[in-house]
Protein backbone atom coordinates (compact mmCIF):
# COMPACT_ATOMS: atom_id res chain seq x y z
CA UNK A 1 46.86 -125.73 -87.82
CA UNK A 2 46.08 -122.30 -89.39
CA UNK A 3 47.03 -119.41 -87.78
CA UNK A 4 45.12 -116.35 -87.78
CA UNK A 5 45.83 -112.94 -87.95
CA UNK A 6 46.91 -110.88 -85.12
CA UNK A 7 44.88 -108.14 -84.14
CA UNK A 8 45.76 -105.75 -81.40
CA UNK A 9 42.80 -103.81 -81.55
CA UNK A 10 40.60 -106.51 -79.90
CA UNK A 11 42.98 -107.63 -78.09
CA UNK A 12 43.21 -104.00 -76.65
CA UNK A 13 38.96 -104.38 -76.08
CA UNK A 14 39.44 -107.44 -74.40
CA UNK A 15 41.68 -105.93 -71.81
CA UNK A 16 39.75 -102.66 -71.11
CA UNK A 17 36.41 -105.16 -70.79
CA UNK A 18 38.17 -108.08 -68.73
CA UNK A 19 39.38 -104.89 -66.40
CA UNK A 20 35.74 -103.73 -65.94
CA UNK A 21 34.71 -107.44 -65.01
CA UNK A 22 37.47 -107.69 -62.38
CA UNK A 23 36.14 -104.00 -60.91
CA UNK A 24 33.08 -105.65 -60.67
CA UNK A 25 33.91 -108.43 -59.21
CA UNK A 26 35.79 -106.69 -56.65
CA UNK A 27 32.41 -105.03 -55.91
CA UNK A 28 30.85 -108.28 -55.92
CA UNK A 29 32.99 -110.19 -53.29
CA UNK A 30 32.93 -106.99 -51.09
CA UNK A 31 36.88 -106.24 -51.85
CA UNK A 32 36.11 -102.47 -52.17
CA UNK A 33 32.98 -100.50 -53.14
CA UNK A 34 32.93 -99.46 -56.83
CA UNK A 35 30.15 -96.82 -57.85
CA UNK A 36 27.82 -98.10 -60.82
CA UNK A 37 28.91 -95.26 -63.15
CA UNK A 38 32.38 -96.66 -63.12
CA UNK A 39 32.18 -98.66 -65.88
CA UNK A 40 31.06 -95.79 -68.55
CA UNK A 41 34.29 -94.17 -68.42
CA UNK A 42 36.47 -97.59 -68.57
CA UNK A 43 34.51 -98.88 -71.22
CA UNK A 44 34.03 -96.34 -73.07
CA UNK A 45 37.52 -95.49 -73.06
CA UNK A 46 38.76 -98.92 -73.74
CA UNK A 47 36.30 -98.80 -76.89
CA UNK A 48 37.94 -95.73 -78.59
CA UNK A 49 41.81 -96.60 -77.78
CA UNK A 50 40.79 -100.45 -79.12
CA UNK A 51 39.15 -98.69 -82.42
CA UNK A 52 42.58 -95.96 -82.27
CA UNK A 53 44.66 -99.18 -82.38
CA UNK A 54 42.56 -100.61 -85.25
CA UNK A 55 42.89 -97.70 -87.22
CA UNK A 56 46.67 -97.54 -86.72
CA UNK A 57 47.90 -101.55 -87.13
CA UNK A 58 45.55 -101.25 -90.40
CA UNK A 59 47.68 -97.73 -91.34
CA UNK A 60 50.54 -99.65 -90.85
CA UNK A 61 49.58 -103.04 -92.89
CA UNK A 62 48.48 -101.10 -95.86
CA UNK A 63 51.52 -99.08 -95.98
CA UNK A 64 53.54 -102.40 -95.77
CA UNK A 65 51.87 -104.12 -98.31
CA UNK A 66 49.14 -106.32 -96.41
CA UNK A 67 49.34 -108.67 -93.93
CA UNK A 68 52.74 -111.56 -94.39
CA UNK A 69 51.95 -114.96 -95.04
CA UNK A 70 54.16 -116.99 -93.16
């Protein structure tokens, strides 16, 4: 089986976006009340530290030499 490459950076999106879903949801099954502007801020801000974390793991690879092969 071929394994891919990890990448933080989406896995950073994923989080911020799965987080927003669950505040949601929370909304949804009456848990607590969430306003609807809520999710600007959280995804907005889990956009720019995902694309931060891109920028950085791809600083780092390049510096190292590329990805290893393994």
């Amino acid at each position: 089986m071929l394994r891919h490459e990890f990448q933080p950076g989406k896995l950073v999106a994923g989080l911020f976006l799965t987080a927003a879903g669950v505040v949601y949801a929370g909304d949804a099954a009456g848990l607590w009340s969430t306003p609807w502007f809520a999710a600007i801020p959280l995804v907005t801000g889990g956009l720019c530290l995902a694309g931060v974390t891109a920028a950085v793991t791809r600083g780092i690879r390049r510096r190292r030499g590329g990805a290893e092969s393994g």
